[in-house]
N, C-alpha and C. Protein backbone atom coordinates (compact mmCIF):
# COMPACT_ATOMS: atom_id res chain seq x y z
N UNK A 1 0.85 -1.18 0.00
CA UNK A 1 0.00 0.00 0.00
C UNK A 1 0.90 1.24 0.00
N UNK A 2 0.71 2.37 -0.97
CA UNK A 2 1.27 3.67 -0.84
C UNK A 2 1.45 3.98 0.67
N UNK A 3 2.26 5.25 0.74
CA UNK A 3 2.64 5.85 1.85
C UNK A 3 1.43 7.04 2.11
N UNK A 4 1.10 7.55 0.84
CA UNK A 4 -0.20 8.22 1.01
C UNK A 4 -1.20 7.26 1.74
N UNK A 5 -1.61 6.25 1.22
CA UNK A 5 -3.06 5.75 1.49
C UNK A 5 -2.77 5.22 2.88
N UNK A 6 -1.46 4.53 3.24
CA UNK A 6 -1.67 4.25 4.64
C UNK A 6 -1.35 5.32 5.79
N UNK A 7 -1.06 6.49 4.99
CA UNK A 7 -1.13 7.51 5.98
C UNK A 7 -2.81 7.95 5.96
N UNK A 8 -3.67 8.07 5.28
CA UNK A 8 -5.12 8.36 4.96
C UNK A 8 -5.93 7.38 6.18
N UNK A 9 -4.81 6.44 5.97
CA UNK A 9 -5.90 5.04 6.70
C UNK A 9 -5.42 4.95 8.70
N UNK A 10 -4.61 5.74 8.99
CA UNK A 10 -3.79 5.67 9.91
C UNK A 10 -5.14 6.85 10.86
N UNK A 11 -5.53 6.44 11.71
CA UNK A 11 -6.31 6.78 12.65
C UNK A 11 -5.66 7.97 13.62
N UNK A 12 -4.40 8.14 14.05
CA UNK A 12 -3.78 9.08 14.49
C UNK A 12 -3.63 10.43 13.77
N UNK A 13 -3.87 10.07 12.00
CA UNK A 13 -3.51 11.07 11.32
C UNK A 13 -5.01 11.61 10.48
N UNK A 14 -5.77 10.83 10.59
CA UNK A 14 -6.88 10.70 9.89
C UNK A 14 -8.27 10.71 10.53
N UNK A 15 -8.30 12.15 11.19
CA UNK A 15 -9.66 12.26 12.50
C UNK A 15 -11.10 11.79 11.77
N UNK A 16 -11.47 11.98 10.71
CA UNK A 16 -12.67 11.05 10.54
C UNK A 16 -12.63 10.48 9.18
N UNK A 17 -11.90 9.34 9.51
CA UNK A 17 -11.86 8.12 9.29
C UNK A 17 -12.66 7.12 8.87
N UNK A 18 -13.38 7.20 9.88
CA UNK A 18 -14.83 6.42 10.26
C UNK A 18 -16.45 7.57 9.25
N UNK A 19 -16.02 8.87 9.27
CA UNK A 19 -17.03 9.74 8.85
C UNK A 19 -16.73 8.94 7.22
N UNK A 20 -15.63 9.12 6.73
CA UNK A 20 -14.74 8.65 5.07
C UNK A 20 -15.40 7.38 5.12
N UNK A 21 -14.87 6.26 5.33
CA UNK A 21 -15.50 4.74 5.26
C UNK A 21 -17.18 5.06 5.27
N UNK A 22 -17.61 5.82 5.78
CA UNK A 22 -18.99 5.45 5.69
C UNK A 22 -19.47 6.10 4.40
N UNK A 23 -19.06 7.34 4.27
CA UNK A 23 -19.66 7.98 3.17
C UNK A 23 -18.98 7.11 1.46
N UNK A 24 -17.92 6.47 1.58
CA UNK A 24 -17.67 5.88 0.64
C UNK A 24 -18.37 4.29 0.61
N UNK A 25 -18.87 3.94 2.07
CA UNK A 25 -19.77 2.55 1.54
C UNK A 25 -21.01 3.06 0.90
N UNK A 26 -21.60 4.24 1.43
CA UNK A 26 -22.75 4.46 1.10
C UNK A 26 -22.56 4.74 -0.51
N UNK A 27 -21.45 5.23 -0.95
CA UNK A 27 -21.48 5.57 -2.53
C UNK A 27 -21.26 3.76 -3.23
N UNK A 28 -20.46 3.02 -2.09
CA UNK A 28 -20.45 2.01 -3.05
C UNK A 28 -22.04 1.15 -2.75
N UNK A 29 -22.61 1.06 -2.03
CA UNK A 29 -24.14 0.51 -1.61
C UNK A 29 -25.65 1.01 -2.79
N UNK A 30 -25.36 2.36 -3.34
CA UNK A 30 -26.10 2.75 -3.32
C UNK A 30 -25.84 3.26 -4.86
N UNK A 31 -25.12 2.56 -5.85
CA UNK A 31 -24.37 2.65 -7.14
C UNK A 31 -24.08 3.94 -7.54
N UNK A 32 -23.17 4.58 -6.88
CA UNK A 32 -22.17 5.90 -6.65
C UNK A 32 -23.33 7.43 -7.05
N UNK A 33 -24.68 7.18 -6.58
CA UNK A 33 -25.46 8.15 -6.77
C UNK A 33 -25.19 8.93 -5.79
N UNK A 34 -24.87 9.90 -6.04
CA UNK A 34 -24.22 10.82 -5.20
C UNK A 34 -25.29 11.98 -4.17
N UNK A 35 -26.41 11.51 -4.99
CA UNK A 35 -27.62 12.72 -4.38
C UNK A 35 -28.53 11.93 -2.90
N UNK A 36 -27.72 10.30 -2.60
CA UNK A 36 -28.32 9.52 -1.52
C UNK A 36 -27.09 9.35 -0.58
N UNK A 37 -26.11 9.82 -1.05
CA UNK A 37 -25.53 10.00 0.42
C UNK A 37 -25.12 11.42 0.85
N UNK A 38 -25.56 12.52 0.54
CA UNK A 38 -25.97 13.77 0.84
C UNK A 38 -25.39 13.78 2.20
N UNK A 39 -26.10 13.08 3.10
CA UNK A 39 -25.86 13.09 4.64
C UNK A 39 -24.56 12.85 4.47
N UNK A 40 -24.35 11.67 4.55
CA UNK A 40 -22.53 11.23 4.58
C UNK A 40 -21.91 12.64 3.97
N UNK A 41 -21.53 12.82 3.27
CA UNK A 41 -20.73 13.83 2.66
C UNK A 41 -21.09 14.96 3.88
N UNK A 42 -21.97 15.27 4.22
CA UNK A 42 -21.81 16.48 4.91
C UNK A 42 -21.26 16.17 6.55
N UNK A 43 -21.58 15.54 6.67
CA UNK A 43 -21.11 14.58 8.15
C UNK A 43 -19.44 14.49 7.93
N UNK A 44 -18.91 13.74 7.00
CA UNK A 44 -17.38 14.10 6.59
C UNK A 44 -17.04 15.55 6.59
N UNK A 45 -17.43 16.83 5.96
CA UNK A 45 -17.46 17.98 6.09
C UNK A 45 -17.24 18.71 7.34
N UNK A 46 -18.49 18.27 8.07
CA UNK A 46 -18.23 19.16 9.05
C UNK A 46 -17.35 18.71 10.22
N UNK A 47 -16.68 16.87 9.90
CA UNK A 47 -15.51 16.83 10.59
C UNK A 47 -14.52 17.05 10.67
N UNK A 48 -13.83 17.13 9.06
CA UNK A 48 -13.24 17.99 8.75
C UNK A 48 -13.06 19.41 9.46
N UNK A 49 -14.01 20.20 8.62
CA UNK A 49 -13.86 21.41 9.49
C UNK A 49 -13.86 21.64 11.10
N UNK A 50 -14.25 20.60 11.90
CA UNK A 50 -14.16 20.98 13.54
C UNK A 50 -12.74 20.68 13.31
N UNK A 51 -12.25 19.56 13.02
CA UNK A 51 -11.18 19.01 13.60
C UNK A 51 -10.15 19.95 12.87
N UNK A 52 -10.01 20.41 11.89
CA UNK A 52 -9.27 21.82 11.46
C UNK A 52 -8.97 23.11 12.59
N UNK A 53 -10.21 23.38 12.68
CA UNK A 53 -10.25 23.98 13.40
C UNK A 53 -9.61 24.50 14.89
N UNK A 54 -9.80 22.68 15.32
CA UNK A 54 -8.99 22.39 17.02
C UNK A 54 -7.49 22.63 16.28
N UNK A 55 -6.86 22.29 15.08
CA UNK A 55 -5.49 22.28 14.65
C UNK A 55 -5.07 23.36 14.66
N UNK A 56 -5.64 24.66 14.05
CA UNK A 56 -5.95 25.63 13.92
C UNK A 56 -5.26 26.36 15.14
N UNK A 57 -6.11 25.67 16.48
CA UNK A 57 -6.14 26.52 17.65
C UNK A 57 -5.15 25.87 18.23
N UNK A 58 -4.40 24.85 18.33
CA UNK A 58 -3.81 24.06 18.83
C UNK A 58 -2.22 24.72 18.25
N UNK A 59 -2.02 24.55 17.05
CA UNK A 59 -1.17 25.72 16.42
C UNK A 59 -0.91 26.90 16.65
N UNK A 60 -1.70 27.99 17.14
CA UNK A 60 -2.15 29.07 17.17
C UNK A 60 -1.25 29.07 18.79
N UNK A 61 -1.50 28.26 19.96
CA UNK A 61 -1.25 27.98 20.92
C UNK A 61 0.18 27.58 21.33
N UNK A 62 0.58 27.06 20.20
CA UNK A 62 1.83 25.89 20.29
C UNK A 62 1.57 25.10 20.39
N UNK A 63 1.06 24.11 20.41
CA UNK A 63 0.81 22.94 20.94
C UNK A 63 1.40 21.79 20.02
N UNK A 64 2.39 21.12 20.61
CA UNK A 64 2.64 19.90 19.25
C UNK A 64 1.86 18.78 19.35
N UNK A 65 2.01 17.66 19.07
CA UNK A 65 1.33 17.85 17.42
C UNK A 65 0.12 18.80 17.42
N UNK A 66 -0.15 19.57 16.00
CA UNK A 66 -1.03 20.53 15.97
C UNK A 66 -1.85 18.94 15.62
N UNK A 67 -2.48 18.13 15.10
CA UNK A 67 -3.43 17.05 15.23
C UNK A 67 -3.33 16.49 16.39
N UNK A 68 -4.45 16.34 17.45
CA UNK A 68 -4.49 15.67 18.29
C UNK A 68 -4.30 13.89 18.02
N UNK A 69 -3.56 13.47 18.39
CA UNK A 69 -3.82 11.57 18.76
C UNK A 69 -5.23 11.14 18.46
N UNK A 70 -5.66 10.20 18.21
CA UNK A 70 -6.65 9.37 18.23
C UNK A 70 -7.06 9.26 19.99
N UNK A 71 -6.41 9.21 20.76
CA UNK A 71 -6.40 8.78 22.12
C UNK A 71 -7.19 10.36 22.45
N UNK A 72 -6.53 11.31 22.07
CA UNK A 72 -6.80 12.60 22.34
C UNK A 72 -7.57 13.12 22.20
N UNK A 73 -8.02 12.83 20.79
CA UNK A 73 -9.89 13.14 20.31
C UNK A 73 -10.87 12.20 20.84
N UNK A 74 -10.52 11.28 21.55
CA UNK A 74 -11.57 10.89 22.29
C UNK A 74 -11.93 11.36 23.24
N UNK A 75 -11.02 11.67 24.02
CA UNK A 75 -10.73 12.81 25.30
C UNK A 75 -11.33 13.63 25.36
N UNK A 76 -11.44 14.76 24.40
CA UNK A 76 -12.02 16.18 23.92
C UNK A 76 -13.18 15.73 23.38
N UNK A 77 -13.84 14.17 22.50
CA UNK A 77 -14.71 14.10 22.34
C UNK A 77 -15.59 13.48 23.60
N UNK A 78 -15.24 12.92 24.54
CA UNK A 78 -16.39 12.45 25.82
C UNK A 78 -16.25 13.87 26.60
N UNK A 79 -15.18 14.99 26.76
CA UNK A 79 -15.45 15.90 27.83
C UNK A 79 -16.50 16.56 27.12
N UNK A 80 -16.88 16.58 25.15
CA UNK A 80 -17.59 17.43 24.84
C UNK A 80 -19.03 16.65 25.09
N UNK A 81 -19.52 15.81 25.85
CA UNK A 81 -20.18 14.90 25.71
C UNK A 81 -21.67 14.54 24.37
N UNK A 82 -21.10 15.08 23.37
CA UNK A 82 -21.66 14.89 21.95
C UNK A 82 -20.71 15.26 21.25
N UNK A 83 -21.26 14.42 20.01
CA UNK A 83 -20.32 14.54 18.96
C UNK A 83 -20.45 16.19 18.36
N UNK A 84 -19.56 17.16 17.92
CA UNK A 84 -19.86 18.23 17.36
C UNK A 84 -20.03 18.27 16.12
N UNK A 85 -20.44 17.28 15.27
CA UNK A 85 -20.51 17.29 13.93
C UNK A 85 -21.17 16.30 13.67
């Protein structure tokens, strides 16, 4: 496997992960009609953008790594006790 794709697939580096896999089963489930997984795509979106965002601020701060850990976004995701996206 590329160094790209297993960096894509690498959970430490790749905050929604899980948002990606879903919105790409739903394109493969649903014969790549793109107007039925609407949801998915925007659900990827706006994880994207939170999790930018924390990088953003985390950067802004100093903080190394500007991506939080996998361990780390769970952290920040149970103190937020919902998902923000």
């Amino acid at each position: 496997m590329p160094l790209v794709s297993r960096r894509l697939r690498d959970p430490d580096i790749n905050p929604c992960l899980s948002e990606s896999d879903a919105s790409t089963r739903c394109m493969d489930e649903n014969n790549y009609a793109r107007e039925r997984c609407s949801n998915y795509f925007l659900k990827y979106k706006n994880c994207r953008r939170f999790w930018n965002s924390v990088m953003i601020q985390r950067r802004q701060n100093g903080v190394e790594p500007s991506m939080p850990t996998a361990a780390e976004r769970d952290e920040i995701l149970r103190a937020m006790q919902k998902m923000p996206y």
